[in-house]
Protein backbone atom coordinates (compact mmCIF):
# COMPACT_ATOMS: atom_id res chain seq x y z
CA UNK A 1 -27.21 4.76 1.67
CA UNK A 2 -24.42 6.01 -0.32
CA UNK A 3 -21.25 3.93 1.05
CA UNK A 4 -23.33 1.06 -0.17
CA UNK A 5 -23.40 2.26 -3.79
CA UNK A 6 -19.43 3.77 -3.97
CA UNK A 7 -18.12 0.31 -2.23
CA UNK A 8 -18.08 -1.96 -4.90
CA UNK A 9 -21.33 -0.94 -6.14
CA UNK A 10 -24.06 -2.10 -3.82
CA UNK A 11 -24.58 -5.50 -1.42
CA UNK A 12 -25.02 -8.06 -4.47
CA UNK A 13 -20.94 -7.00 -5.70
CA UNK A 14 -20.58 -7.73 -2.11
CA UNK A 15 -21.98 -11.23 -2.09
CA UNK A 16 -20.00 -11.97 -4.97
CA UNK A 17 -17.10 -11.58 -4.36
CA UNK A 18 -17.36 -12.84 -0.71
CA UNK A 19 -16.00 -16.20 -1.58
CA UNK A 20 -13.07 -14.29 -3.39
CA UNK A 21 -12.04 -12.57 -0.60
CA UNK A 22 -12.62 -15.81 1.72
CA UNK A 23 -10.52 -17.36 -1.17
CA UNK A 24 -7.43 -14.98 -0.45
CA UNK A 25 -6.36 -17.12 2.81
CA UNK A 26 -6.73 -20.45 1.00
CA UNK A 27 -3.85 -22.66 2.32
CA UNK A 28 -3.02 -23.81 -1.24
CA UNK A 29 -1.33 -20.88 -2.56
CA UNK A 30 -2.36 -21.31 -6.29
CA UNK A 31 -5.82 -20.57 -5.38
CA UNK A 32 -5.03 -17.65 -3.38
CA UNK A 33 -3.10 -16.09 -5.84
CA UNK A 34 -5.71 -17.21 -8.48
CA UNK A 35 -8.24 -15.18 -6.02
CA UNK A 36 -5.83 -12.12 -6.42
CA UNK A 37 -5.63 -12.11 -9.68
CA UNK A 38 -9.48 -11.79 -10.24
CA UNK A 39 -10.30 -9.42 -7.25
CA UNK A 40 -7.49 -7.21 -8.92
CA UNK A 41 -9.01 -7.35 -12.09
CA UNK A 42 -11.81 -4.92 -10.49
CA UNK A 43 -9.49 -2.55 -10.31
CA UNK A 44 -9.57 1.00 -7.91
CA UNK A 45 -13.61 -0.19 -7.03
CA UNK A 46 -11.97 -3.35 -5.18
CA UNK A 47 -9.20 -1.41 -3.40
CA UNK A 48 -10.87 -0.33 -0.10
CA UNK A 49 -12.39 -3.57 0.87
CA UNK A 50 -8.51 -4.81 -0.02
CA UNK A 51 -7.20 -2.85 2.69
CA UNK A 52 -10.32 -3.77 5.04
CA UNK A 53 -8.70 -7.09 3.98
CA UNK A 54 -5.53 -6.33 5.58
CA UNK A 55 -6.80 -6.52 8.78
CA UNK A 56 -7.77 -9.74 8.38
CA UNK A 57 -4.76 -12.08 9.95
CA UNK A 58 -5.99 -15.08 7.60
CA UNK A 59 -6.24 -13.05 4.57
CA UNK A 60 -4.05 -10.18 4.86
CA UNK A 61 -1.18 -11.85 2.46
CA UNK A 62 -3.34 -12.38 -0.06
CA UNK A 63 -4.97 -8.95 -0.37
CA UNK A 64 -1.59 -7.29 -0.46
CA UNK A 65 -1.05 -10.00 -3.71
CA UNK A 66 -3.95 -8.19 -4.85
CA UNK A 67 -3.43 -4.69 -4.06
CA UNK A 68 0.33 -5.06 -5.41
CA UNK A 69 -1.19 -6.30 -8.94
CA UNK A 70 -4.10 -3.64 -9.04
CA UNK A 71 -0.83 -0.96 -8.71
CA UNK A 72 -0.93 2.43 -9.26
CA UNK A 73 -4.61 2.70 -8.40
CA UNK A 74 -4.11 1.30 -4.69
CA UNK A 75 -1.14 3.46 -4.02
CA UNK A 76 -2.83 6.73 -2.47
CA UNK A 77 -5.11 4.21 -0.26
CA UNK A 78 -2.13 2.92 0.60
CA UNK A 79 -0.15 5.70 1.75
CA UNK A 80 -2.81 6.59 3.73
CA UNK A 81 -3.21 3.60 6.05
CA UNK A 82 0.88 3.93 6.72
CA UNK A 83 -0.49 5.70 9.60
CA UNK A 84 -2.43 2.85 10.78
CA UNK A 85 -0.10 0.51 12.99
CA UNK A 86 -1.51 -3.03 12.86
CA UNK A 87 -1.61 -2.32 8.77
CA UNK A 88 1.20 -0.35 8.23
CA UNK A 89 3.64 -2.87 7.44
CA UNK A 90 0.93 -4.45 5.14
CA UNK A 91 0.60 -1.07 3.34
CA UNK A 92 4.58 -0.91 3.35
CA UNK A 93 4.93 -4.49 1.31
CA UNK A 94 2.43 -3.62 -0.87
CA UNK A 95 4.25 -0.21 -1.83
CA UNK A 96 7.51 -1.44 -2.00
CA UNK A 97 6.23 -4.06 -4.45
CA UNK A 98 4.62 -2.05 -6.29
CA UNK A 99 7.42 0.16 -7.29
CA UNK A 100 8.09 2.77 -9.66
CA UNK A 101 4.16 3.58 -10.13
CA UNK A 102 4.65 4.64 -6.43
CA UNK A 103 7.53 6.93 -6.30
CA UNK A 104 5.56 10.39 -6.83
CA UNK A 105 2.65 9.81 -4.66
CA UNK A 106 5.16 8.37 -1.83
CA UNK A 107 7.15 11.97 -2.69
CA UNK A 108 4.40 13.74 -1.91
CA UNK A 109 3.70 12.11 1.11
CA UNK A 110 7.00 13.47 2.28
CA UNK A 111 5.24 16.12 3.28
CA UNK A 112 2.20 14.26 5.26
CA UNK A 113 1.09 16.18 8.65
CA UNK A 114 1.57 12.41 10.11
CA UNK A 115 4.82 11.88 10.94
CA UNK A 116 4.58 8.13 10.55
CA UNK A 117 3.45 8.62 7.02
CA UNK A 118 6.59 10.51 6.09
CA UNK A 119 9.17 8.48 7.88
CA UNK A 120 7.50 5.19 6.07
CA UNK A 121 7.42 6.84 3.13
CA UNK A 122 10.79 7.43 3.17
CA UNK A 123 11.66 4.40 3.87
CA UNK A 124 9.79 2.74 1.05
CA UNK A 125 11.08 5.00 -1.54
CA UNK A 126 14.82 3.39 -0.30
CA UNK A 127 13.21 0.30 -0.85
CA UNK A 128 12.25 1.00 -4.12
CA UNK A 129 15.23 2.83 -5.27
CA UNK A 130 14.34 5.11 -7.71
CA UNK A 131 17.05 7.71 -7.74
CA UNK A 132 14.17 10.37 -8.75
CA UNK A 133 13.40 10.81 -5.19
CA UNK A 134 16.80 11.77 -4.42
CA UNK A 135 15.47 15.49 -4.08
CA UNK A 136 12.97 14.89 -1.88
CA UNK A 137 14.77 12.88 0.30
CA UNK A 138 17.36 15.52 0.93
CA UNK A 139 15.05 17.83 1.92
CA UNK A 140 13.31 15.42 3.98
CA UNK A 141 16.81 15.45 6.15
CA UNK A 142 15.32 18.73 7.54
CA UNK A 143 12.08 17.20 8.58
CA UNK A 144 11.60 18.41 12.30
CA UNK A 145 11.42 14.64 13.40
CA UNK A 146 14.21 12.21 14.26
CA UNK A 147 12.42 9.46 12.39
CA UNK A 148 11.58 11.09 9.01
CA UNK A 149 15.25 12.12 9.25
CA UNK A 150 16.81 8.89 10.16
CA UNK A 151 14.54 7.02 7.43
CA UNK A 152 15.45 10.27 4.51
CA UNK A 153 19.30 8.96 5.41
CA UNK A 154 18.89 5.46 4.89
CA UNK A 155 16.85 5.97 2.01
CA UNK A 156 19.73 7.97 0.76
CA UNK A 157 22.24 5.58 1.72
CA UNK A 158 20.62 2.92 0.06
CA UNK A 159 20.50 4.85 -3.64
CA UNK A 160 24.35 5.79 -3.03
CA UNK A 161 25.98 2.92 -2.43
């Protein structure tokens, strides 16, 4: 079946990496973040079972450690679970954290058919900071929604001040 060979390369990557994952909700933070560290070290193949991760309630804060040190890689998954309400703020951590490497792709998604997607994305890109998205932040104040809108202007605000 092919989703077994593109997601992480077949069951066995599965099996090992199982206690990994298992490892990301480890009470004792140093092993969690030790966890993080390796599963990130698999770079863009790990990044969809990451955000599977986020669903997780025992896990979820360690998979966004992850996902926020694989970076650039895990931004366009990320962007597009914004739309996706019990991960969204998940996916919203994660971008925020991950910063700069994030600013063009959350530009783009500006102009996302979702309107959740845009008004997060928005917000993020305040969050971040980066006065490169000034542009598209203006124009988002013309989005047809209130909440793209209202996010563009606090985004704004927050680069201004």
């Amino acid at each position: 079946m092919e989703a077994s060979h593109t997601n992480n390369g077949g069951q066995q990557d599965k099996q090992d990496i199982a206690p990994l994952i298992d490892a990301l909700g480890d009470s004792d933070w140093a092993i969690c973040e030790k966890a993080a560290t390796e599963l990130s070290r698999l770079g863009s193949s790990i990044v969809p079972t990451l955000i599977e991760a986020l669903h997780n309630q025992n896990i979820w804060h360690g998979a966004v450690e992850a996902l926020v040190k694989i970076g650039q890689p895990a931004v366009v998954p990320l962007i597009q679970v914004l739309n996706d309400p019990p991960i969204d703020t998940f996916a919203f951590d994660a971008l925020s954290r991950i910063g700069e490497e994030a600013v063009f792709p959350l530009i783009d998604a500006l102009q996302d058919k979702h309107i959740g997607v845009r008004a997060w994305s928005a917000d993020i890109l305040g969050q971040i900071g980066d006065r490169r998205a000034i542009g598209a932040l203006t124009q988002a104040l013309q989005d047809e929604h209130d909440a793209v809108r209202r996010s563009a202007a606090e985004a704004l605000s927050k680069m201004t001040t």
